[in-house]
PDB file of N, CA and C in Angstrom:
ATOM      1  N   UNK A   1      89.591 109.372 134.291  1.00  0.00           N
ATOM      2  CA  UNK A   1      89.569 109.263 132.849  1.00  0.00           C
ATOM      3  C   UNK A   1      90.794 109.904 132.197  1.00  0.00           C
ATOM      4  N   UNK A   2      91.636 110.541 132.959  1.00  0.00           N
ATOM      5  CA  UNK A   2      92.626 111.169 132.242  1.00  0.00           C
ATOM      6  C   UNK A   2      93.761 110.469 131.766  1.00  0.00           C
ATOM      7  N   UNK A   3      94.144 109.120 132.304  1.00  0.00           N
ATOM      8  CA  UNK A   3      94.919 108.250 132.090  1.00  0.00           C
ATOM      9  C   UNK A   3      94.415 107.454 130.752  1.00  0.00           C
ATOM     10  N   UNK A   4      93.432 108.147 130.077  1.00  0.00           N
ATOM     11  CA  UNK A   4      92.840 107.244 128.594  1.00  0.00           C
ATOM     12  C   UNK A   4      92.681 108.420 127.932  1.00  0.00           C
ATOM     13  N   UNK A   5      93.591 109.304 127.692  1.00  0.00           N
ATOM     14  CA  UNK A   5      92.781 110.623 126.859  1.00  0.00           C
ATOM     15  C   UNK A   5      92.885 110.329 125.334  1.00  0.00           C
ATOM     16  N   UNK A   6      94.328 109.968 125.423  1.00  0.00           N
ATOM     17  CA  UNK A   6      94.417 109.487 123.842  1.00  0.00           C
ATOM     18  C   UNK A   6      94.407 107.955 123.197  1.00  0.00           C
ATOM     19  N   UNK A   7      93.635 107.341 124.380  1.00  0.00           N
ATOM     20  CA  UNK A   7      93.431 105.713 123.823  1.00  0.00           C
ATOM     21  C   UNK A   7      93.036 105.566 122.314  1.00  0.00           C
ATOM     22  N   UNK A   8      94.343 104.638 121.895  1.00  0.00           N
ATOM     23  CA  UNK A   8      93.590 104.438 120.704  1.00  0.00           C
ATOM     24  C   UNK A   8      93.394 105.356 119.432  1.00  0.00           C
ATOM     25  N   UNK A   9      93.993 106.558 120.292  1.00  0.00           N
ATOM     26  CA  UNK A   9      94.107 107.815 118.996  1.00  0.00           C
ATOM     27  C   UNK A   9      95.621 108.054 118.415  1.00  0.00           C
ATOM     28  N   UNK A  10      95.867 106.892 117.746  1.00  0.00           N
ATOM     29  CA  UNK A  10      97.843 106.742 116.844  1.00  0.00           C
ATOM     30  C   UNK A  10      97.034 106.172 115.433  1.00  0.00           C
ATOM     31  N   UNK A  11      98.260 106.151 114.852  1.00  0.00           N
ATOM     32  CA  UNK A  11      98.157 105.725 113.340  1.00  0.00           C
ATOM     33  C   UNK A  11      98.222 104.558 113.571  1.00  0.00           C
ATOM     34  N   UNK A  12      98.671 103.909 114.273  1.00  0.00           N
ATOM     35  CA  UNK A  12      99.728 102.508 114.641  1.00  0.00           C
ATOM     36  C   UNK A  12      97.463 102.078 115.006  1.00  0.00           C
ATOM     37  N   UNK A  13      97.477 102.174 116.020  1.00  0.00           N
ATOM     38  CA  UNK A  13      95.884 101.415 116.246  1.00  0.00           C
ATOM     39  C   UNK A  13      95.000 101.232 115.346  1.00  0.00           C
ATOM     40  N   UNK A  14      94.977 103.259 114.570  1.00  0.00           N
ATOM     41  CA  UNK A  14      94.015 102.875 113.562  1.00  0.00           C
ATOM     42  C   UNK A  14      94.171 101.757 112.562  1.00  0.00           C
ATOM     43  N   UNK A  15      95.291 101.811 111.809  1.00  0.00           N
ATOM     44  CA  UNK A  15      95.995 100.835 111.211  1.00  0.00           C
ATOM     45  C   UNK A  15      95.553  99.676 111.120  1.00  0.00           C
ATOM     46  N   UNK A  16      96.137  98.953 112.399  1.00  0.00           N
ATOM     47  CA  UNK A  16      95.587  97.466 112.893  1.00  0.00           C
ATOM     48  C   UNK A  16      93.971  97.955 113.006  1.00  0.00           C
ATOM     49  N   UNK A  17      93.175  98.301 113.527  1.00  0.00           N
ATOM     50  CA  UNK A  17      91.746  98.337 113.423  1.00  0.00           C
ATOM     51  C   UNK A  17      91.384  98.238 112.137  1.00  0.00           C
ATOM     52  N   UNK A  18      91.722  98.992 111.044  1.00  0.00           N
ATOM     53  CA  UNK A  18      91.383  99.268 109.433  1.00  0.00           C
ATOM     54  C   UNK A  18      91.155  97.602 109.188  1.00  0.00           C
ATOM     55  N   UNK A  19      93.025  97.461 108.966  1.00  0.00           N
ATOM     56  CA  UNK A  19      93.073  95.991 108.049  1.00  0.00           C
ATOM     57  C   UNK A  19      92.081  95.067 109.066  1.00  0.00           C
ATOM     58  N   UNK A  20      92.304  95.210 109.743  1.00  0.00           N
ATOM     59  CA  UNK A  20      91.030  93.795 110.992  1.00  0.00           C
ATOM     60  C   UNK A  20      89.791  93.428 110.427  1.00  0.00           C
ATOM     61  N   UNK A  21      89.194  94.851 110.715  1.00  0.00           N
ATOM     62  CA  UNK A  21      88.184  95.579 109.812  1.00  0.00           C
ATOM     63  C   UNK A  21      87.968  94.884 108.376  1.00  0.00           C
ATOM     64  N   UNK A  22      88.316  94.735 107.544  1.00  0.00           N
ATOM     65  CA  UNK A  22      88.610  94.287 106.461  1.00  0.00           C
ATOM     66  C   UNK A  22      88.651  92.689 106.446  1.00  0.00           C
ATOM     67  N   UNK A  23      89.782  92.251 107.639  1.00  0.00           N
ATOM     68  CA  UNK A  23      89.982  90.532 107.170  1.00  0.00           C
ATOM     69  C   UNK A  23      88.530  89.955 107.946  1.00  0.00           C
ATOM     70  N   UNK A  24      88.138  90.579 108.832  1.00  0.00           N
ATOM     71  CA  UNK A  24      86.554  89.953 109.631  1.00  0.00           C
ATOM     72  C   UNK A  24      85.845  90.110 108.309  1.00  0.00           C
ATOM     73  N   UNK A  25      85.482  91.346 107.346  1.00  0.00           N
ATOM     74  CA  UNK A  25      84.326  91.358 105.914  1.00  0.00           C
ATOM     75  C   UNK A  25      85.121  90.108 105.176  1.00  0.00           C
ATOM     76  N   UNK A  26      86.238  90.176 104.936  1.00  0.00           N
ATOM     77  CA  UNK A  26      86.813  88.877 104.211  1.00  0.00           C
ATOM     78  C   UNK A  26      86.076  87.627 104.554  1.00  0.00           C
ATOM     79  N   UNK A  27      86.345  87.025 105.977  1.00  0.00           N
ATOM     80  CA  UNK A  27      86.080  85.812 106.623  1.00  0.00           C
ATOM     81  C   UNK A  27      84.679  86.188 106.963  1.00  0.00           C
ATOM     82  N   UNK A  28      83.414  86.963 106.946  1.00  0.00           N
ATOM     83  CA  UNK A  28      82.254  87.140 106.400  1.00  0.00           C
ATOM     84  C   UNK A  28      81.543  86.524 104.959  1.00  0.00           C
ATOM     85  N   UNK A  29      82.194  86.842 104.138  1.00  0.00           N
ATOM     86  CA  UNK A  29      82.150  86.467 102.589  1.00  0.00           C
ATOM     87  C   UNK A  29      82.908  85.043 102.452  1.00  0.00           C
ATOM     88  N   UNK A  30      83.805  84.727 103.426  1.00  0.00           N
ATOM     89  CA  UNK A  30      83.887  83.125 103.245  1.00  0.00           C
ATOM     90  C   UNK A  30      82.773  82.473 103.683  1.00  0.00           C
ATOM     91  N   UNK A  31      81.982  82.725 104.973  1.00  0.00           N
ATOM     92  CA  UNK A  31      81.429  81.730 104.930  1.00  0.00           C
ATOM     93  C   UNK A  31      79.840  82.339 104.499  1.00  0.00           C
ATOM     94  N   UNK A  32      79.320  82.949 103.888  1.00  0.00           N
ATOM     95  CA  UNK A  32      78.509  83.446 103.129  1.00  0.00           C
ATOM     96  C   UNK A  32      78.628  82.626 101.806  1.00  0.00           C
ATOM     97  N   UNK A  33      79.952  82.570 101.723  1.00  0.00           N
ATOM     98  CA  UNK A  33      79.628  81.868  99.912  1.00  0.00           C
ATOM     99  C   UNK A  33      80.738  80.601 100.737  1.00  0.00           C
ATOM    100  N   UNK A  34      80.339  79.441 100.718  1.00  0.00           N
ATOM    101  CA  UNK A  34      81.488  78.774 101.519  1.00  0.00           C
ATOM    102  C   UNK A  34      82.746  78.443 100.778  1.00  0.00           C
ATOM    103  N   UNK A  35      83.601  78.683 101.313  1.00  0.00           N
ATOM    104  CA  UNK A  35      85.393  79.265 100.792  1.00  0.00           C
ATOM    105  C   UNK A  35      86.091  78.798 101.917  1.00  0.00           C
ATOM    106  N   UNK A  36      87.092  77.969 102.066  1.00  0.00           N
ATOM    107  CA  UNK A  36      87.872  77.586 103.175  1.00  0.00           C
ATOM    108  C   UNK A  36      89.114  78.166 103.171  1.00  0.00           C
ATOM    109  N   UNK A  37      89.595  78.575 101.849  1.00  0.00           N
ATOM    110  CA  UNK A  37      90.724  79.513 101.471  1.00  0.00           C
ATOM    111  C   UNK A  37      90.612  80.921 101.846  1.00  0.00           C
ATOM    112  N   UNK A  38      89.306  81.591 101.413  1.00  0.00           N
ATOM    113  CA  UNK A  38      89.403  82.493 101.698  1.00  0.00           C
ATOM    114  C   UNK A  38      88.942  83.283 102.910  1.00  0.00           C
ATOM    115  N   UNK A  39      88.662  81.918 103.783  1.00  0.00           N
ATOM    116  CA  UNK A  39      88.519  82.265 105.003  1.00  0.00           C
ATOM    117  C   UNK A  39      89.781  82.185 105.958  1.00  0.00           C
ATOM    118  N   UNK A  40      91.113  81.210 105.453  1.00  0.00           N
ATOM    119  CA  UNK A  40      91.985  80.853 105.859  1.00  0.00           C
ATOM    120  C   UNK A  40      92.645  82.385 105.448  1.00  0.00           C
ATOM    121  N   UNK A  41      92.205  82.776 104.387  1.00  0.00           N
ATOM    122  CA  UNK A  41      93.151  84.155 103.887  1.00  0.00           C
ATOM    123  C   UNK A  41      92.782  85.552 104.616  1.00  0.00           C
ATOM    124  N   UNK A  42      91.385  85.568 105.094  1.00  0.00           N
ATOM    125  CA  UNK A  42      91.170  86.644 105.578  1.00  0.00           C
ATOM    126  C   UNK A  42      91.351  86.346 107.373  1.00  0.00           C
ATOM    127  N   UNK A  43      92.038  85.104 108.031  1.00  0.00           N
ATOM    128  CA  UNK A  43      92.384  84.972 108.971  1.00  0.00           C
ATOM    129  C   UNK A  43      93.721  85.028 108.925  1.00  0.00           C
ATOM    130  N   UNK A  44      94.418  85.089 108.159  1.00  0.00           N
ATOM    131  CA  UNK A  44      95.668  85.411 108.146  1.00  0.00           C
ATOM    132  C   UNK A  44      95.986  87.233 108.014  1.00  0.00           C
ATOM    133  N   UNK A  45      94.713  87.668 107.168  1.00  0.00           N
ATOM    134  CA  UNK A  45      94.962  89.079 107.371  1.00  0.00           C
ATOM    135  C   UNK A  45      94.860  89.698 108.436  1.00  0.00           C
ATOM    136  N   UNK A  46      93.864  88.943 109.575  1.00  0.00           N
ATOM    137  CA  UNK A  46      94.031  89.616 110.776  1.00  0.00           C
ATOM    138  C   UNK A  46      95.192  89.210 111.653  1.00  0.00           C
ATOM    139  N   UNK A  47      96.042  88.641 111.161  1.00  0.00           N
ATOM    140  CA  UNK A  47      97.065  88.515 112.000  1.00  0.00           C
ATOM    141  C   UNK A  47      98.297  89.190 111.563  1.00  0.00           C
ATOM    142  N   UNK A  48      98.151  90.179 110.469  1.00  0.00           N
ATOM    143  CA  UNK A  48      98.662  91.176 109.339  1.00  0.00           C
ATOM    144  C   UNK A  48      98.554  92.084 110.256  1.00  0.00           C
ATOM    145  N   UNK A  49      97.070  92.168 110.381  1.00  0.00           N
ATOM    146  CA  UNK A  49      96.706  93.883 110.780  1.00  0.00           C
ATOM    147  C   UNK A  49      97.194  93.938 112.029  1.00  0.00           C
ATOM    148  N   UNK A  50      97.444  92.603 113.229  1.00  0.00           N
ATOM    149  CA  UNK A  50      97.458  92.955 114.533  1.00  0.00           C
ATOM    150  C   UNK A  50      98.893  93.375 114.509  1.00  0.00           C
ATOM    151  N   UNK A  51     100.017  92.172 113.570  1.00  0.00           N
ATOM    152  CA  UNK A  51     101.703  92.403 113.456  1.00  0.00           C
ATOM    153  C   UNK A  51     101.765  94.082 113.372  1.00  0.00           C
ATOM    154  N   UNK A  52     100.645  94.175 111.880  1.00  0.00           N
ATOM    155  CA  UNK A  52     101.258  96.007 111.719  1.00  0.00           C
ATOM    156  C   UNK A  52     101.058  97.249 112.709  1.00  0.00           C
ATOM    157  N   UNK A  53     100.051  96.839 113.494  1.00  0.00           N
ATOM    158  CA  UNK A  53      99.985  97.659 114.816  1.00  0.00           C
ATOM    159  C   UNK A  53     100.928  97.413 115.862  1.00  0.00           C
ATOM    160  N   UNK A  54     101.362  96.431 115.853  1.00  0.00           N
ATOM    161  CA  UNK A  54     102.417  96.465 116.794  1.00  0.00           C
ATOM    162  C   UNK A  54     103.713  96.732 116.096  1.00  0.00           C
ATOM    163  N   UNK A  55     103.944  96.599 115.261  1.00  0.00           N
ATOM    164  CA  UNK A  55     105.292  96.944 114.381  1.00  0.00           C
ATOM    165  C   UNK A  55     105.290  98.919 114.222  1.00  0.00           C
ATOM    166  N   UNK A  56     104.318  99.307 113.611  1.00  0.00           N
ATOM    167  CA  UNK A  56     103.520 100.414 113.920  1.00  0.00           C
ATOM    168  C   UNK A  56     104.024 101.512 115.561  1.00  0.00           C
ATOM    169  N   UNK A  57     103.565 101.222 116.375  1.00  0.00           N
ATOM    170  CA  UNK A  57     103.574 101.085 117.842  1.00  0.00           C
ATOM    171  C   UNK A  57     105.147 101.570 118.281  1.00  0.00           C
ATOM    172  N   UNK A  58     105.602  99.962 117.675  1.00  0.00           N
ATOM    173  CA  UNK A  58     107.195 100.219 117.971  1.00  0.00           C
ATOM    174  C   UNK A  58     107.978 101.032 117.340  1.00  0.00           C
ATOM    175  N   UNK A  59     107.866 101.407 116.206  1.00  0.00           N
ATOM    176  CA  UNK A  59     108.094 102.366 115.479  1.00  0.00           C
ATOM    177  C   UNK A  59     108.151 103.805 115.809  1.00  0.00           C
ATOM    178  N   UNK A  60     107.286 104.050 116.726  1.00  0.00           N
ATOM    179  CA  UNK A  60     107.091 105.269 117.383  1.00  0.00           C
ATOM    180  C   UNK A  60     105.636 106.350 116.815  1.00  0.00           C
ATOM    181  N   UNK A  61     104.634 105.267 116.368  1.00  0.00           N
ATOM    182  CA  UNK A  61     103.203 105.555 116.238  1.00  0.00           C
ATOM    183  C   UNK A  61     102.196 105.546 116.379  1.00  0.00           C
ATOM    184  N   UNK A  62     102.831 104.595 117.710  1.00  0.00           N
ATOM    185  CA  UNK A  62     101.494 104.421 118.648  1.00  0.00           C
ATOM    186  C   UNK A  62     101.390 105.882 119.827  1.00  0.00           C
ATOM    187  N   UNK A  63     100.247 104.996 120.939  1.00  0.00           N
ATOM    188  CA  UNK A  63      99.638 106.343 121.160  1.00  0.00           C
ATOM    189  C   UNK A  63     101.216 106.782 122.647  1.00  0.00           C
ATOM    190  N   UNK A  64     101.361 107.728 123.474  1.00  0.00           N
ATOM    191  CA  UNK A  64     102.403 108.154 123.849  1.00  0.00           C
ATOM    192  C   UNK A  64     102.914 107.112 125.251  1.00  0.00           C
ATOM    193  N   UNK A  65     103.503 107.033 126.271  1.00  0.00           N
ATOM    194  CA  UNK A  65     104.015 106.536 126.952  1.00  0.00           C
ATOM    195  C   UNK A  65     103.645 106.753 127.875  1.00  0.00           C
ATOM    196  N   UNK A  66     102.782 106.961 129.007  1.00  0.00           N
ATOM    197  CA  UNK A  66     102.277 107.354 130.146  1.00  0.00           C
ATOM    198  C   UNK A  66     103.352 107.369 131.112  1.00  0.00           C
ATOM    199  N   UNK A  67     104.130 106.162 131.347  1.00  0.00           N
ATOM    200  CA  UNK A  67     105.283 106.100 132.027  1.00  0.00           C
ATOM    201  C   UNK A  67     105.977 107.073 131.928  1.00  0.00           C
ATOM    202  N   UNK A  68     106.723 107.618 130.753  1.00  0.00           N
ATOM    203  CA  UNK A  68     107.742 108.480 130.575  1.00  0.00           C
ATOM    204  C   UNK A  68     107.009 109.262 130.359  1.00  0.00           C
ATOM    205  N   UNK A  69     106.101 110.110 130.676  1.00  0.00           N
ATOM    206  CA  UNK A  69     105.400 111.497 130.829  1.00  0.00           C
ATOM    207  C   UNK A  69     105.618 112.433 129.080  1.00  0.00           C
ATOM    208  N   UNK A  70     105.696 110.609 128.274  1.00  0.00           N
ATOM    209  CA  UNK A  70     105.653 111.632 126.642  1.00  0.00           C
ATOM    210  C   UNK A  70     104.409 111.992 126.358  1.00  0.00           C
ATOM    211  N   UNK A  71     104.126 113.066 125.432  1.00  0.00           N
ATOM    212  CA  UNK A  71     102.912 113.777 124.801  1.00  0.00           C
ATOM    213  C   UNK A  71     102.653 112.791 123.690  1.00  0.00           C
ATOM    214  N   UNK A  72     101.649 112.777 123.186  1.00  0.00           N
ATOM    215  CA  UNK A  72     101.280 111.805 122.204  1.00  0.00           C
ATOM    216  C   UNK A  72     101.553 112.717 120.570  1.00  0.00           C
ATOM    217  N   UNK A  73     102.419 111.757 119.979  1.00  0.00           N
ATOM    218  CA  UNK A  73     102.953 112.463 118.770  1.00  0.00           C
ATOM    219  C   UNK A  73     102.252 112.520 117.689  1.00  0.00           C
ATOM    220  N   UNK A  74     101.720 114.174 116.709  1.00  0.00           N
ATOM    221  CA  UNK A  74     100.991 113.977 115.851  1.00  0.00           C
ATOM    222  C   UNK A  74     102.010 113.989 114.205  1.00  0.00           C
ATOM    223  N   UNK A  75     101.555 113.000 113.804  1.00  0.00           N
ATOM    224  CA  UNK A  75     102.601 113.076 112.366  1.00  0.00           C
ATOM    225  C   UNK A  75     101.511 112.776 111.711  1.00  0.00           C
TER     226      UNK A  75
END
């Protein structure tokens, strides 16, 4: 288990999880009230939230590098 200590614990993941989070209640409420737009809109937000986690990530806010024996950075 030590090779997962900080899975998932960056800004960069939470991030993408949040907005996801959000465009799935979006595309919930589309088809609850039926909306093809705003189901098209809250499927486009999850492809927002996944870009900003990886943009995020690369940035240097995701979680640390296992390879290069970095510590996971708290900002």
């Amino acid at each position: 288990m030590d090779e997962h200590e900080d899975h998932g614990h960056s800004v960069a993941a939470w991030t993408a999880v949040a907005i996801i989070i959000v465009a799935a209640v979006v595309m919930c409420v589309a088809v609850m009230f039926p909306n093809p737009w705003l189901f098209v809109g809250g499927a486009v937000l999850a492809v927002v939230g996944a870009v900003a986690g990886k943009v995020l990530s690369m940035a240097g806010y995701g979680a640390a590098d296992r390879d290069r024996g970095e510590a996971p950075s708290i900002r």
